[in-house]
C-alpha atoms as a PDB file:
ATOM      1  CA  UNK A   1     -22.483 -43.265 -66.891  1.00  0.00           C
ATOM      2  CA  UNK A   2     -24.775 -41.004 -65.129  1.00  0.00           C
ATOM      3  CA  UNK A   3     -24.090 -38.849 -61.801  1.00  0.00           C
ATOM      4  CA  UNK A   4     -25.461 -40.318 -58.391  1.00  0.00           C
ATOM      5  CA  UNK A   5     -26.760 -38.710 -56.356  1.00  0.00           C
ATOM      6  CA  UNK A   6     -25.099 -35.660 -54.079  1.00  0.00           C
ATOM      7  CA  UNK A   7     -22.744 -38.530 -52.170  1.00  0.00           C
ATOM      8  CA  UNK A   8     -20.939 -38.224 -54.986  1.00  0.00           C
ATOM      9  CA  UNK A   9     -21.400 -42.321 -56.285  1.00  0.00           C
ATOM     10  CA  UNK A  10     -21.900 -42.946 -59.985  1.00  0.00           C
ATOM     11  CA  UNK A  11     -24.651 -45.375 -60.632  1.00  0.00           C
ATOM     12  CA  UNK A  12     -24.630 -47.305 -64.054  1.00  0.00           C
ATOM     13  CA  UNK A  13     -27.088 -49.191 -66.269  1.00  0.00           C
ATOM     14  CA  UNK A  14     -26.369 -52.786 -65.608  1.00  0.00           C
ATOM     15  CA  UNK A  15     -28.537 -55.301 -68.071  1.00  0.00           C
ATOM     16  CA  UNK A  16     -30.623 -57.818 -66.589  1.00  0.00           C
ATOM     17  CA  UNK A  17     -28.062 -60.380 -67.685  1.00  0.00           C
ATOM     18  CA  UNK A  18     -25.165 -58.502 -66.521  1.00  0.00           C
ATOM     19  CA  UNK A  19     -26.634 -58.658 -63.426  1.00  0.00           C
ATOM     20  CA  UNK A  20     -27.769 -62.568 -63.716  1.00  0.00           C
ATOM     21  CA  UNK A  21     -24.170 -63.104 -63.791  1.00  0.00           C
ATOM     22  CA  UNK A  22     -23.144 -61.096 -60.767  1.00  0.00           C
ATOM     23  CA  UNK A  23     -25.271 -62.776 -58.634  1.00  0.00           C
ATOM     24  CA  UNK A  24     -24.271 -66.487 -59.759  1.00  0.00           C
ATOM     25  CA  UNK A  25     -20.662 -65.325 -58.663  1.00  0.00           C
ATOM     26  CA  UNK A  26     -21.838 -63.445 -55.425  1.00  0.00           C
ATOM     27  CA  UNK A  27     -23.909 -66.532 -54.708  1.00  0.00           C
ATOM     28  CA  UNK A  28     -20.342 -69.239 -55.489  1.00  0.00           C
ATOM     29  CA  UNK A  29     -18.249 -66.764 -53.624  1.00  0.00           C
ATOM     30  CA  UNK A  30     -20.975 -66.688 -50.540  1.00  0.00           C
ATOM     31  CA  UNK A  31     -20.245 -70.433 -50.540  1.00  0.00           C
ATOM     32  CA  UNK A  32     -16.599 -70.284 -50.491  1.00  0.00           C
ATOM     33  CA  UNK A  33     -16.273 -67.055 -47.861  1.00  0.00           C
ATOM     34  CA  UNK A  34     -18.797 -68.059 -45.615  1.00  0.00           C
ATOM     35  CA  UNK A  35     -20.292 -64.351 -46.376  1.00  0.00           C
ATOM     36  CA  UNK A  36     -22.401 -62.082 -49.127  1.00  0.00           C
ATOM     37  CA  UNK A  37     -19.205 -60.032 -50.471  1.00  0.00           C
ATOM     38  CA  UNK A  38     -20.049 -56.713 -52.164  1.00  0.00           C
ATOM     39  CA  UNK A  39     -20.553 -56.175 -55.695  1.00  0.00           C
ATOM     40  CA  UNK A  40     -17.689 -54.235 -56.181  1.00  0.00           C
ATOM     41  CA  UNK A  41     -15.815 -57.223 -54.979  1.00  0.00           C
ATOM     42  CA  UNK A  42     -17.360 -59.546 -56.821  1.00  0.00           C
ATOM     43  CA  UNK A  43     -16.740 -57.116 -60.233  1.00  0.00           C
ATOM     44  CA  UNK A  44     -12.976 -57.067 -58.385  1.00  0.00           C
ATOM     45  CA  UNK A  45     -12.841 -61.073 -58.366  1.00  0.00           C
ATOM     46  CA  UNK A  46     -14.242 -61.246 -62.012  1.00  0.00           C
ATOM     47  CA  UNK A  47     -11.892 -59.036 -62.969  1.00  0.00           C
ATOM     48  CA  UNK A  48      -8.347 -61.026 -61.235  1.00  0.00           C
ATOM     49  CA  UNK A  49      -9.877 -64.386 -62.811  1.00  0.00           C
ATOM     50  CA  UNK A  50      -9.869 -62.808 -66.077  1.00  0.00           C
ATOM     51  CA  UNK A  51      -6.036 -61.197 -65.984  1.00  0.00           C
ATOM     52  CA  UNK A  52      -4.956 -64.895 -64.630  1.00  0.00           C
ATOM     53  CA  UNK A  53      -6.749 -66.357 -67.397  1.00  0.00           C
ATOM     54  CA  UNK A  54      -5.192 -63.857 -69.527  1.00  0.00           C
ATOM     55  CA  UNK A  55      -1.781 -64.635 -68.194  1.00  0.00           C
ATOM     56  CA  UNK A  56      -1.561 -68.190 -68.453  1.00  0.00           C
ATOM     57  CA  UNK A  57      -3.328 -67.750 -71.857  1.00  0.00           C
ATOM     58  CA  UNK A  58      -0.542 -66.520 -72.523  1.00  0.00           C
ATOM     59  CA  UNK A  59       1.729 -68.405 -71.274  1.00  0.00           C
ATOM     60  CA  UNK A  60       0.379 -71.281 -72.994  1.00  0.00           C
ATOM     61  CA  UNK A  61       1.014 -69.768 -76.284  1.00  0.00           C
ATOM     62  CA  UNK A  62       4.868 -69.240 -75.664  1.00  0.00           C
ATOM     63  CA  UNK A  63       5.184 -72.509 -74.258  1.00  0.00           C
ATOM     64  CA  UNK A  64       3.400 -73.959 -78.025  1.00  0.00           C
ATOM     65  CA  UNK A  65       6.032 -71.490 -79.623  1.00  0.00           C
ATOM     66  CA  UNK A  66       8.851 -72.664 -77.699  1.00  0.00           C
ATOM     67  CA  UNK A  67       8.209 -76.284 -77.879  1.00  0.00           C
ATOM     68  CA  UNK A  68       7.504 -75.857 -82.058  1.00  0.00           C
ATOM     69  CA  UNK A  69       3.590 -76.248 -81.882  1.00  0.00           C
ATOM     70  CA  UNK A  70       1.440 -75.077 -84.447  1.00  0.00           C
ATOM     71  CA  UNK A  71      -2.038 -74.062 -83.857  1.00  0.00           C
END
């Protein structure tokens, strides 16, 4: 990460697919909102979707346990 400028912000080097992304989920969330959220809150909703996923991931894999499963 590099400095910002004197505000104090850090800006990063995002790749152009990194970015490609972002906007496909600004763009789905502008649908669902009804308005263009930020980037930081789309990086924030990435971010929740992937603990949930994580979570029930999880889940999933004591349920197998529990119920004998083998995968």
């Amino acid at each position: 990460m590099r400095q910002g400028r004197h505000d104090g912000r850090v800006g990063l080097s995002v790749s152009p697919d990194a970015v490609a992304v972002l906007d496909e989920v600004r763009g789905e969330l502008m649908k669902q909102l009804g308005f263009a959220p930020s980037y930081a809150q789309v990086v924030l909703h990435i971010c929740l979707e992937y603990q949930k996923a994580k979570k029930q991931e999880q889940i999933d894999t004591n349920v197998d346990v529990y119920q004998g499963d083998d995968k």
